[in-house]
N, C-alpha and C. Protein backbone atom coordinates (compact mmCIF):
# COMPACT_ATOMS: atom_id res chain seq x y z
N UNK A 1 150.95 123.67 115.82
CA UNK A 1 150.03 122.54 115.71
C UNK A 1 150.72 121.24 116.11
N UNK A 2 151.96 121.25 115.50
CA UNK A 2 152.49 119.72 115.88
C UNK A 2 153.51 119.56 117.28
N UNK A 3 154.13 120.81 117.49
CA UNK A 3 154.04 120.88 118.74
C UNK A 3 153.47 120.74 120.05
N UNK A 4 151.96 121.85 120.06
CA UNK A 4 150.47 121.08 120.73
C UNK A 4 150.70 119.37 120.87
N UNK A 5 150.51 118.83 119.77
CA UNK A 5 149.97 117.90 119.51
C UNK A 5 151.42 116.85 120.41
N UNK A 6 151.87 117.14 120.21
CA UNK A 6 153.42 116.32 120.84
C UNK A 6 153.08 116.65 121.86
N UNK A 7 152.60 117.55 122.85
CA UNK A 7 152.37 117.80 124.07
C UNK A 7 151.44 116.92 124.36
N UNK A 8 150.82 117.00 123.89
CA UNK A 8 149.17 116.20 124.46
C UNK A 8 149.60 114.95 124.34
N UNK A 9 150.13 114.73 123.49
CA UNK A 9 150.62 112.98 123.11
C UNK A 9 151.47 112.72 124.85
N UNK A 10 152.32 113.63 125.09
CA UNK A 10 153.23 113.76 126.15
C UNK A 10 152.65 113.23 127.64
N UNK A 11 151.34 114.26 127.66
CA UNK A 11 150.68 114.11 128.98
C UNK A 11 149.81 113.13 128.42
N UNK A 12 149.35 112.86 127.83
CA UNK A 12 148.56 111.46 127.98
C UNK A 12 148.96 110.14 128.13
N UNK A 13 150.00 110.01 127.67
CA UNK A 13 151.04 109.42 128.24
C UNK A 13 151.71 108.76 129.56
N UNK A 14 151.96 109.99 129.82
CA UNK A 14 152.14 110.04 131.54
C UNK A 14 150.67 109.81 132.52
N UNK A 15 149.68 110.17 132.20
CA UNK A 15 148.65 109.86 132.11
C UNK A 15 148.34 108.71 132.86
N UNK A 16 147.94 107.97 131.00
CA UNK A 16 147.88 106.44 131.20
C UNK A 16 148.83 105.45 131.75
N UNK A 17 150.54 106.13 132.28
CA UNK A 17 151.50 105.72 132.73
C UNK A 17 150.72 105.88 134.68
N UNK A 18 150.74 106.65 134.86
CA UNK A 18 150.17 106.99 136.17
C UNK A 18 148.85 106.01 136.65
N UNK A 19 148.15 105.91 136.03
CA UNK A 19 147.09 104.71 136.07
C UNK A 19 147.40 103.50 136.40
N UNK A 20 148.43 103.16 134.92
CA UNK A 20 149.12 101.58 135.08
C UNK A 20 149.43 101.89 136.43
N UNK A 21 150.81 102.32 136.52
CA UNK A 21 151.41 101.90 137.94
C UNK A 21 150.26 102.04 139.20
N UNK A 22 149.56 102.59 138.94
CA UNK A 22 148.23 102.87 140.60
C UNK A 22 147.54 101.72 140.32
N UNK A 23 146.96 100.90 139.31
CA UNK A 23 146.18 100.12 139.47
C UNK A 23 146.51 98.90 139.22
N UNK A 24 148.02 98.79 138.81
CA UNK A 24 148.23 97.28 137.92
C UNK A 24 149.84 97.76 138.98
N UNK A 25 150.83 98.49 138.79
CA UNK A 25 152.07 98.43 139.52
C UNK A 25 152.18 98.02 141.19
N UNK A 26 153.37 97.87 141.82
CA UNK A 26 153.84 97.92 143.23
C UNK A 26 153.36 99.28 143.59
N UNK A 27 152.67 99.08 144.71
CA UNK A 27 152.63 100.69 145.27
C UNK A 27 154.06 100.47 146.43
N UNK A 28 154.79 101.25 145.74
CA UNK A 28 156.28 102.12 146.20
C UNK A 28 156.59 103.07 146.88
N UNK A 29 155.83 103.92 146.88
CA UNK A 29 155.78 105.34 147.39
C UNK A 29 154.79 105.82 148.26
N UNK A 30 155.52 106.48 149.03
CA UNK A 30 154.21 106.76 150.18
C UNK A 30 153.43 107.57 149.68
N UNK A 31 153.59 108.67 149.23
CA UNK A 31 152.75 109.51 148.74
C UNK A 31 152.23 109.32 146.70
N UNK A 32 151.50 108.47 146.49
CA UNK A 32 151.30 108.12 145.17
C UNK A 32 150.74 110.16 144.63
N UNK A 33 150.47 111.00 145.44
CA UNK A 33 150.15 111.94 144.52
C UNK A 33 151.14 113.32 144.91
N UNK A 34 152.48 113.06 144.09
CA UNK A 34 153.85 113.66 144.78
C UNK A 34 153.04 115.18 143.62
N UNK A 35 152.72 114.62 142.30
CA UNK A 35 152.39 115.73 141.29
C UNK A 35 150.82 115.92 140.97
């Protein structure tokens, strides 16, 4: 259960990290969808 839950916390995360930088960051990278 708290494992799960650390996961999901994990990718949502990265997530809402992936957003910021696409809509508010420098676009840096040529390919913004490497993953």
């Amino acid at each position: 259960m708290l494992e799960s839950l650390q996961h999901f916390a994990c990718v949502l995360f990265s997530l809402l990290s992936n957003l910021f930088f696409l809509f508010c960051g420098p676009h840096r990278f040529d390919s913004p969808k490497d993953y």
